[in-house]
C-alpha atoms as a PDB file:
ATOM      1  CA  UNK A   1      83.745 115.125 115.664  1.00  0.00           C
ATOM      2  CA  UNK A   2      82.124 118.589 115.609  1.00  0.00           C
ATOM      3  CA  UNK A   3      82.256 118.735 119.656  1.00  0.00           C
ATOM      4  CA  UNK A   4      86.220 118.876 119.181  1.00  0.00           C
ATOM      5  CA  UNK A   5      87.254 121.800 116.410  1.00  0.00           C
ATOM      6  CA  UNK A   6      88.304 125.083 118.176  1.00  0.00           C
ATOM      7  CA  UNK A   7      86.227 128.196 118.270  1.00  0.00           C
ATOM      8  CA  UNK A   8      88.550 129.736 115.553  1.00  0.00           C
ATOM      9  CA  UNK A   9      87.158 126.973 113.350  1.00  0.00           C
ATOM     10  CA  UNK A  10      83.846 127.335 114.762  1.00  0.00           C
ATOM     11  CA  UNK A  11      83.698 130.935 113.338  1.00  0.00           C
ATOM     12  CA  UNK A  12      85.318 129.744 110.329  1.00  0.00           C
ATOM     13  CA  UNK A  13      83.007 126.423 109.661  1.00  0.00           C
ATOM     14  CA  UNK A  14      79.860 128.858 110.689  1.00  0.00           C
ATOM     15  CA  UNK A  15      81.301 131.904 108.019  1.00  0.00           C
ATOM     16  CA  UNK A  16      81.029 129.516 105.650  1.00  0.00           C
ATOM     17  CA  UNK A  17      77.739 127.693 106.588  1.00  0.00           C
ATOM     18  CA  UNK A  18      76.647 131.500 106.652  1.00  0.00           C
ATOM     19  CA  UNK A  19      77.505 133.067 103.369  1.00  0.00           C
ATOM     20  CA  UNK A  20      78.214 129.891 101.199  1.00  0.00           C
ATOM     21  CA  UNK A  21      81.741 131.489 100.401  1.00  0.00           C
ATOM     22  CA  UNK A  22      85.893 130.778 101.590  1.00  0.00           C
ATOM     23  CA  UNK A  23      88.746 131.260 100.567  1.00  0.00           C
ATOM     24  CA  UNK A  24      91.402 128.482  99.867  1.00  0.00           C
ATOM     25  CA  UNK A  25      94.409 128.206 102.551  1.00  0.00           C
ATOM     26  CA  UNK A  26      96.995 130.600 100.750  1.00  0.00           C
ATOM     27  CA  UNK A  27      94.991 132.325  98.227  1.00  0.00           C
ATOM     28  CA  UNK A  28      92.713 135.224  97.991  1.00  0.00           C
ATOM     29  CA  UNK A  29      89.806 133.936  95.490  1.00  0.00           C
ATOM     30  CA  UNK A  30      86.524 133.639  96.957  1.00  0.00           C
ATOM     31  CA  UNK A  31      84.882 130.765  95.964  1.00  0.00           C
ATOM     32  CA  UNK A  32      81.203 130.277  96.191  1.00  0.00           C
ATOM     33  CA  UNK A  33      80.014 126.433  97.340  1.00  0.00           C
ATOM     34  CA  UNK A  34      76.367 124.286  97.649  1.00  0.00           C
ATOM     35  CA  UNK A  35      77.474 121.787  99.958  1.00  0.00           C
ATOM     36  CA  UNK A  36      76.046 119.703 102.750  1.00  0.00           C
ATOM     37  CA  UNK A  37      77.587 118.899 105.973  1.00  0.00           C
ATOM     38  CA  UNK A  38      76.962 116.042 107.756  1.00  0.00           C
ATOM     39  CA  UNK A  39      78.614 116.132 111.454  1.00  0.00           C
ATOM     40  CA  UNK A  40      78.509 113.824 114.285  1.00  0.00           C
ATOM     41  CA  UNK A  41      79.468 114.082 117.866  1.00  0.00           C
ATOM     42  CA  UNK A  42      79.317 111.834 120.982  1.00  0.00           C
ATOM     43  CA  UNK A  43      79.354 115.033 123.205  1.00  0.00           C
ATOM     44  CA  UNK A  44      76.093 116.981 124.112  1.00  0.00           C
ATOM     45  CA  UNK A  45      76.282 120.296 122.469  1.00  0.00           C
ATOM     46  CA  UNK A  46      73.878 121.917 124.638  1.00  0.00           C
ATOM     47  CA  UNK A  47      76.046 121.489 128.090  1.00  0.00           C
ATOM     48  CA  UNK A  48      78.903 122.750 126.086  1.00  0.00           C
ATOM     49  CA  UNK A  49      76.831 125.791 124.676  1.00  0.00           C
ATOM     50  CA  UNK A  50      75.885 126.688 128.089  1.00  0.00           C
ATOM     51  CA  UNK A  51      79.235 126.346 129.595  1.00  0.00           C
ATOM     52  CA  UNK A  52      80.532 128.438 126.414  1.00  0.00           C
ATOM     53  CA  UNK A  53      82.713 126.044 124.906  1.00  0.00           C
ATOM     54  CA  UNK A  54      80.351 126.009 121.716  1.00  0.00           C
ATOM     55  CA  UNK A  55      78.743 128.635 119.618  1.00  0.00           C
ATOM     56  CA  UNK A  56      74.722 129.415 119.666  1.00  0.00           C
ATOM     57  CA  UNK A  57      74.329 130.211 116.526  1.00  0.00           C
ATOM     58  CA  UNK A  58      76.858 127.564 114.908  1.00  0.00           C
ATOM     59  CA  UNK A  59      74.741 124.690 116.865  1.00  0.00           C
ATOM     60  CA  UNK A  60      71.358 126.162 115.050  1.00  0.00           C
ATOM     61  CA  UNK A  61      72.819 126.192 111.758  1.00  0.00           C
ATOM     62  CA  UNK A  62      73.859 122.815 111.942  1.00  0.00           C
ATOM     63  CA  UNK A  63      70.998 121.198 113.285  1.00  0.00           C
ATOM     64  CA  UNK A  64      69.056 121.464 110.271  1.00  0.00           C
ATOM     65  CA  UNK A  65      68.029 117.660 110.574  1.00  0.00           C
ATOM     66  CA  UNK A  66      69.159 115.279 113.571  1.00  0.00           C
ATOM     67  CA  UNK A  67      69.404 111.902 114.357  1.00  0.00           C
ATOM     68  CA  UNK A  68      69.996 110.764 117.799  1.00  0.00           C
ATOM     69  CA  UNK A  69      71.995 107.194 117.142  1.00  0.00           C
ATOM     70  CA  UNK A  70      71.978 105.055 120.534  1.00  0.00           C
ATOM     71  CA  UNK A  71      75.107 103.882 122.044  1.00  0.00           C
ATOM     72  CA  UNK A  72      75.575 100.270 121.953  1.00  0.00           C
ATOM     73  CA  UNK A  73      74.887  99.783 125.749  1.00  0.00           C
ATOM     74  CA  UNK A  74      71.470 100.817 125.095  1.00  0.00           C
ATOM     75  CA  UNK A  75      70.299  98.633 122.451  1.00  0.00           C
ATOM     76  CA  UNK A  76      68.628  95.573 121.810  1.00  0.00           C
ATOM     77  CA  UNK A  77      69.811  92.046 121.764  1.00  0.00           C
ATOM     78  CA  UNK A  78      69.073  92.057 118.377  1.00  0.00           C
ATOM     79  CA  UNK A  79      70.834  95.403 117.014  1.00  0.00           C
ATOM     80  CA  UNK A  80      73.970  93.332 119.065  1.00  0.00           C
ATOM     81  CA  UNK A  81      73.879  89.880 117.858  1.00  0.00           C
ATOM     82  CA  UNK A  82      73.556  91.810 113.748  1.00  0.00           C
ATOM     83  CA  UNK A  83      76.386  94.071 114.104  1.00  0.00           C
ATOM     84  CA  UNK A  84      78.513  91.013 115.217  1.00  0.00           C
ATOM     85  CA  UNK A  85      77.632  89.104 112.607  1.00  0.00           C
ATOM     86  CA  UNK A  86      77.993  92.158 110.273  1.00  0.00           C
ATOM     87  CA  UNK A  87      81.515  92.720 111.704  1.00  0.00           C
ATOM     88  CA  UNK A  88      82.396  89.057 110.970  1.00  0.00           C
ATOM     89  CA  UNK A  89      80.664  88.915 107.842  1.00  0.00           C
ATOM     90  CA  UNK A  90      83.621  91.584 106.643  1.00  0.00           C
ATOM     91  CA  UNK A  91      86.499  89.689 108.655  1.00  0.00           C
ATOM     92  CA  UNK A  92      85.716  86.363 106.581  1.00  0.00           C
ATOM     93  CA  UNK A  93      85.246  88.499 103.316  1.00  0.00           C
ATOM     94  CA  UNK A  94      88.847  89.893 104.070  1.00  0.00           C
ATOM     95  CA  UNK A  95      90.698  86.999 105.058  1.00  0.00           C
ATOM     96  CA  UNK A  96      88.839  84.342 103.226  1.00  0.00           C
ATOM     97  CA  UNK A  97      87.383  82.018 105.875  1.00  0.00           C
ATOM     98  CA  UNK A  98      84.050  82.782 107.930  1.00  0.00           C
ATOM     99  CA  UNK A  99      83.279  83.060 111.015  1.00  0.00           C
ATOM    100  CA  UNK A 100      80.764  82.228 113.545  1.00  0.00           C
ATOM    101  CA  UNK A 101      80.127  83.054 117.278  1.00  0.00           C
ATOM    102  CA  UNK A 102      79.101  80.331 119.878  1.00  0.00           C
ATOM    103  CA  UNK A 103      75.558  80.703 121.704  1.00  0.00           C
ATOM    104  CA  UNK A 104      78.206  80.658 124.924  1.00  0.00           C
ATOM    105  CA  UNK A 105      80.165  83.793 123.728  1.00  0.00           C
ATOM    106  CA  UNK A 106      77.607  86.135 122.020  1.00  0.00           C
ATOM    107  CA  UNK A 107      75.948  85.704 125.494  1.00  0.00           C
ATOM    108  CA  UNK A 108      78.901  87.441 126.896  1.00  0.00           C
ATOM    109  CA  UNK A 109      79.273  90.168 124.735  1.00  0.00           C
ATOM    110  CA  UNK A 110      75.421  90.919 125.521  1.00  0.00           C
ATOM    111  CA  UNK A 111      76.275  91.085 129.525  1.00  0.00           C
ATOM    112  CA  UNK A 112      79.407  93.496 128.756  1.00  0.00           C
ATOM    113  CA  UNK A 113      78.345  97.236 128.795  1.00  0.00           C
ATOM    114  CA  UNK A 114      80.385  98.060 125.571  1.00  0.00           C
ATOM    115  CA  UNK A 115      82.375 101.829 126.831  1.00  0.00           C
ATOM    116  CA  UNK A 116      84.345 101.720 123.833  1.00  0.00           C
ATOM    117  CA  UNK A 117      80.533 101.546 121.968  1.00  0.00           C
ATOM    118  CA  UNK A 118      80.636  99.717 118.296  1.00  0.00           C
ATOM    119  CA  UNK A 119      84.509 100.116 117.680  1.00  0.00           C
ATOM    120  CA  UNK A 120      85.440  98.408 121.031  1.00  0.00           C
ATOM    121  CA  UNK A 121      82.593  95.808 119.783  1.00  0.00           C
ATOM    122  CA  UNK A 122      84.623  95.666 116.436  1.00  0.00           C
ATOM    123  CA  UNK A 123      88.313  95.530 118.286  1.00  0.00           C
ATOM    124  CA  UNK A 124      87.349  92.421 120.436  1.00  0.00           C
ATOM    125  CA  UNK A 125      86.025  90.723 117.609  1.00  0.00           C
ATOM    126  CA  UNK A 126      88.610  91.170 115.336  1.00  0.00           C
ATOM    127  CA  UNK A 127      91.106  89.851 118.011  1.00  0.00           C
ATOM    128  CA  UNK A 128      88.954  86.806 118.738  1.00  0.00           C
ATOM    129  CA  UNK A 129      88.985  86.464 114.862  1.00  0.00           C
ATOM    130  CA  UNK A 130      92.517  85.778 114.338  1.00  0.00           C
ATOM    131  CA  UNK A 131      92.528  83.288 117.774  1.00  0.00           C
ATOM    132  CA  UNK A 132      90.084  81.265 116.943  1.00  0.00           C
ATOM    133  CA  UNK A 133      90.340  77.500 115.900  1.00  0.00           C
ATOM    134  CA  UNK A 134      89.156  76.919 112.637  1.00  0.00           C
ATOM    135  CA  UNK A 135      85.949  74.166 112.802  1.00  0.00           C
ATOM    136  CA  UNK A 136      84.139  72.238 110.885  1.00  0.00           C
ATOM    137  CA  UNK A 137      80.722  73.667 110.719  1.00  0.00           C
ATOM    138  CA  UNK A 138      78.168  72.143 108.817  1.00  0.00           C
ATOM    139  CA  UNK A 139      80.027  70.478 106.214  1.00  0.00           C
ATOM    140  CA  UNK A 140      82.378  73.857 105.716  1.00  0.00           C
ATOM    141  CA  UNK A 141      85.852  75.189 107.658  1.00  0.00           C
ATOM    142  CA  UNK A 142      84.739  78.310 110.159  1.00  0.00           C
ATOM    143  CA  UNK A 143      86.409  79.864 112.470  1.00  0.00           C
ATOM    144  CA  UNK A 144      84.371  79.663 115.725  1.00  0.00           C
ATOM    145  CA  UNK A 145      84.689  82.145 118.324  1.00  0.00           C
ATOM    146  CA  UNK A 146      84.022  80.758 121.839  1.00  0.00           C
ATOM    147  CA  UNK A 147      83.576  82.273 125.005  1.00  0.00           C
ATOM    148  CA  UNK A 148      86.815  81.189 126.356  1.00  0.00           C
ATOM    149  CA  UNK A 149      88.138  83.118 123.275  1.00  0.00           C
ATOM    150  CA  UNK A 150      86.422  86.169 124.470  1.00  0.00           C
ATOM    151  CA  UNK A 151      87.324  85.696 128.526  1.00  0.00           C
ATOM    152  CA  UNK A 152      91.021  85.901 126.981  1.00  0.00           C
ATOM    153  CA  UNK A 153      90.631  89.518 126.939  1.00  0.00           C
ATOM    154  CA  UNK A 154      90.072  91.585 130.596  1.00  0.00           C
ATOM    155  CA  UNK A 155      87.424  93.596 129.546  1.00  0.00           C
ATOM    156  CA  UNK A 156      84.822  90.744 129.128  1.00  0.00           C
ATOM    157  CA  UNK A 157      86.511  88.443 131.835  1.00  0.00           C
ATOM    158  CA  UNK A 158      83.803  89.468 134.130  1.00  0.00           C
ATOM    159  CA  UNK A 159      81.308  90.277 131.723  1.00  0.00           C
ATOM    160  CA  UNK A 160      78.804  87.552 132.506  1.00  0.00           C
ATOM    161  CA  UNK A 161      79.136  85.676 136.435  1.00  0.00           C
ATOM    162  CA  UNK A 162      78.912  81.860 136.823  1.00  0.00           C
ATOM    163  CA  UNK A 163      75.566  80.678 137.080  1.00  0.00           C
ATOM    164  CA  UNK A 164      74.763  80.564 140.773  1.00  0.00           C
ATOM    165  CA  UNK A 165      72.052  78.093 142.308  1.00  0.00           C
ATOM    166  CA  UNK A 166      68.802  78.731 142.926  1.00  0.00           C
ATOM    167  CA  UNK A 167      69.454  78.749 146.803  1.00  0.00           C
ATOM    168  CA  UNK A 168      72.585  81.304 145.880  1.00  0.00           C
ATOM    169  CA  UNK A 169      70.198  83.550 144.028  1.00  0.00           C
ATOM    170  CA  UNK A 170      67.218  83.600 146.606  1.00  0.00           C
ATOM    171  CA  UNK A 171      68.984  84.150 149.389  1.00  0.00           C
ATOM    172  CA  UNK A 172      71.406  87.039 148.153  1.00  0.00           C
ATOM    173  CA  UNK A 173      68.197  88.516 146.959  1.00  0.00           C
ATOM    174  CA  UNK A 174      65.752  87.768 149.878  1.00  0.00           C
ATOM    175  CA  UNK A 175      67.731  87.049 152.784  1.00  0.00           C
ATOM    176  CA  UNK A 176      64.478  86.405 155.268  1.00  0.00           C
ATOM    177  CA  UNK A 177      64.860  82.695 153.135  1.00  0.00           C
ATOM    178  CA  UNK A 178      68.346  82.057 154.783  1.00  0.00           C
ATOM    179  CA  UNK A 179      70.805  80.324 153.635  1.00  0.00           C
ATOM    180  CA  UNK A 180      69.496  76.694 153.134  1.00  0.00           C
ATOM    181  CA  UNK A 181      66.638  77.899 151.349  1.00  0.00           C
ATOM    182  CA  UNK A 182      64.261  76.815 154.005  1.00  0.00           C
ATOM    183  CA  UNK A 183      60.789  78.349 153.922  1.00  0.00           C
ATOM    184  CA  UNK A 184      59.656  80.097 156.790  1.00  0.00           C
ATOM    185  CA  UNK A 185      56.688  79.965 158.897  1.00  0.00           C
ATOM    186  CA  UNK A 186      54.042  82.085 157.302  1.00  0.00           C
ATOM    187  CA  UNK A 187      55.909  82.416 154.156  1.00  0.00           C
ATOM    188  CA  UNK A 188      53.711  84.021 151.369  1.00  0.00           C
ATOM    189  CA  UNK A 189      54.871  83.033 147.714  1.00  0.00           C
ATOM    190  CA  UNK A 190      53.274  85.660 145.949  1.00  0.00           C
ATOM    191  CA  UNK A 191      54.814  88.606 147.920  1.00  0.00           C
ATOM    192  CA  UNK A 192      58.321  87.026 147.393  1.00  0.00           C
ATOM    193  CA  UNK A 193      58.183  87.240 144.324  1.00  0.00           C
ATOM    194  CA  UNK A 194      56.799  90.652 143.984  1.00  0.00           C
ATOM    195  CA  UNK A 195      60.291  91.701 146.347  1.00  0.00           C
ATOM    196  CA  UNK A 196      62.490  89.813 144.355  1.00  0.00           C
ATOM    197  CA  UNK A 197      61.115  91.317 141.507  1.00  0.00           C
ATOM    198  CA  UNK A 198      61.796  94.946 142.927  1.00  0.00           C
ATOM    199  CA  UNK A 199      65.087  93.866 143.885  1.00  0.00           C
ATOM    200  CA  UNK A 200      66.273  92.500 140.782  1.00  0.00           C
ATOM    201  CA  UNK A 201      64.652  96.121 138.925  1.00  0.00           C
ATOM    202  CA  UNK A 202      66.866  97.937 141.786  1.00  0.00           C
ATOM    203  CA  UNK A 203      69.892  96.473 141.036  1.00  0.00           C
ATOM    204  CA  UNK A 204      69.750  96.389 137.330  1.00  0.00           C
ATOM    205  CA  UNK A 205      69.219 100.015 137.557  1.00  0.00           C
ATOM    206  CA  UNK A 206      71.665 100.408 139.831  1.00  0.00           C
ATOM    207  CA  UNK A 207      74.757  98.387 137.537  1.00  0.00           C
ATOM    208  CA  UNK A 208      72.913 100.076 134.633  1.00  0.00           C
ATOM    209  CA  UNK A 209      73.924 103.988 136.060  1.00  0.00           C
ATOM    210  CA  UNK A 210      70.049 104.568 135.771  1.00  0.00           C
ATOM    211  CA  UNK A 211      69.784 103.632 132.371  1.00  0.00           C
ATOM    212  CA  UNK A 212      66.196 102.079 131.534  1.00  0.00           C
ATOM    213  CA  UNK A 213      67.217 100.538 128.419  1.00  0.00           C
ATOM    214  CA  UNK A 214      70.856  98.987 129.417  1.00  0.00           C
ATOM    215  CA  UNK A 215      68.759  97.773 132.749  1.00  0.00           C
ATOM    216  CA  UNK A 216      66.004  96.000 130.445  1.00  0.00           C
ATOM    217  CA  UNK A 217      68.517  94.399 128.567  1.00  0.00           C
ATOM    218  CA  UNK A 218      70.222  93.192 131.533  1.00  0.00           C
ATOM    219  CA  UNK A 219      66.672  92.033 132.851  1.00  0.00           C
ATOM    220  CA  UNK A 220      65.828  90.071 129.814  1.00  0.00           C
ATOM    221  CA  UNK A 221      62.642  92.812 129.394  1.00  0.00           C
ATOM    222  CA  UNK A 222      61.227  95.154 126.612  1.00  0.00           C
ATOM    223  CA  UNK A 223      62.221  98.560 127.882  1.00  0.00           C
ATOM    224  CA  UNK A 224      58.411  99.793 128.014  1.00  0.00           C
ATOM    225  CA  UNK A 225      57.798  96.382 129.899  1.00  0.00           C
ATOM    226  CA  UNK A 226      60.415  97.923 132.596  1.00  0.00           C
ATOM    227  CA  UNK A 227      58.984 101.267 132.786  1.00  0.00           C
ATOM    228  CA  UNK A 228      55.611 100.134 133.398  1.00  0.00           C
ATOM    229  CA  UNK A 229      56.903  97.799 136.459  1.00  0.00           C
ATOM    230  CA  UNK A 230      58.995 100.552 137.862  1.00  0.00           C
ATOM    231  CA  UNK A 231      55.532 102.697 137.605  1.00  0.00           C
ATOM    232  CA  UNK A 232      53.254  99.521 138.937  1.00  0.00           C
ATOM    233  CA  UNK A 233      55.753  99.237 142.062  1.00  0.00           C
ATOM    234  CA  UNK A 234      56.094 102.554 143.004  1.00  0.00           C
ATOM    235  CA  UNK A 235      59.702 102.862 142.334  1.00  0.00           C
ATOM    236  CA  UNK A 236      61.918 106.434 141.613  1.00  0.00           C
ATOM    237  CA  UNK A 237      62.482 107.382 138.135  1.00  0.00           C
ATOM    238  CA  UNK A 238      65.928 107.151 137.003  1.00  0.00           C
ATOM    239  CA  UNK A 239      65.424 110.528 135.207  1.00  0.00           C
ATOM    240  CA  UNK A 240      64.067 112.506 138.535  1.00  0.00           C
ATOM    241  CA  UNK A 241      67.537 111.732 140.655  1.00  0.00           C
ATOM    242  CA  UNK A 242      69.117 113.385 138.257  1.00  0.00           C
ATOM    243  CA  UNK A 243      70.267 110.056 136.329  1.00  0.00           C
ATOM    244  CA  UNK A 244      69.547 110.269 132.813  1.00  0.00           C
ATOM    245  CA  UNK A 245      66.992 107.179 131.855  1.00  0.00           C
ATOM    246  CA  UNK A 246      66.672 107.437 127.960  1.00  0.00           C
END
């Protein structure tokens, strides 16, 4: 975590980077070295250089090549539903007996916003691992993770709601439609739908903190699908209230 070392080991680590050369701890040879470093950092380097809290000149010599990796809140279904299976591909290699998740639970884990990012991801499932009831799947002994195996823990409790009716969902969208779901006088079908649409975009930014890509996912949409509907209805960039949208 390059965001963390002190700025005595920033002038150190940038010395080094510098002249190729240091000096063992307790001895006095200098000893020349061709190395490359490979750092990583969940912090952003340029608020801390402008605050002060990280050197210029170290940043540039590190940043030789860079790869921005996404958090897990802002990918795809799919990057989701692979590292799961990749984590419990290693749990069954470990412990001798596979595992598998139910449609049910890796539904929940894609409504949960993942904080912790791929080692909470990695913590829950390991849990669930050990709790699960061993099944048999397709002629062989799994151990299938369910969602109720999942709700056990607080952080995905809430991940995913009940499924509400259709009258439930209207009305808390589109109150003019009341609370029987009666249609009133006049009612146009085609301009409901394009304000429940709007709606639903508002609030998934909104629960998304802005974020285009965690509000696509939560939207069932691509995220350029998204961005062109926020452009077709007019509605404020994430990005220009000061929210950042990538």
């Amino acid at each position: 975590e390059i965001g963390d070392i002190s700025p005595k080991t920033q002038v150190t680590l940038l010395r080094v980077l510098q002249s190729g050369e240091l000096r063992r701890v307790g001895g006095t040879e200098v000893v020349r070295v061709d190395v490359r470093v490979i750092s990583a950092t969940h912090r952003d380097l340029d608020a801390m250089v402008q605050s002060g809290q990280f050197r210029l000149d170290l940043l540039y010599r590190l940043r030789g090549v860079e790869i921005n990796v996404p958090a897990l809140r802002e990918r795809g279904r799919a990057d989701l539903d692979a590292l799961s299976a990749h984590v419990l591909s290693r749990l069954g290699d470990e412990h001798g007996c596979a595992a598998t998740l139910e449609p049910a639970a890796a539904e929940l884990l894609a409504g949960y916003s993942w904080p912790g990012n791929v080692r909470e991801l990695e913590n829950v499932l390991r849990s669930a691992y050990f709790f699960a009831q061993e099944r048999l799947v397709r002629s062989v002994r799994q151990r299938v993770i369910t969602a109720e195996d999942l709700r056990t823990y607080t952080t995905l409790r809430h991940a995913v709601a009940e499924p509400q009716s259709f009258t439930e969902v209207v009305s808390t969208l589109d109150p003019t439609l009341g609370s029987t779901g009666a249609l009133p006088a006049g009612f146009d079908l085609n301009e409901t739908k394009r304000l429940i649409e709007i709606r639903c975009i508002e609030r998934a930014l909104e629960q998304a903190g802005g974020n285009i890509s965690h509000a696509a996912q939560l939207l069932g949409l691509k995220r350029p699908r998204l961005s062109q509907k926020i452009k077709e209805y007019g509605l404020k960039e994430p990005g220009s209230s000061g929210i950042d949208g990538e």
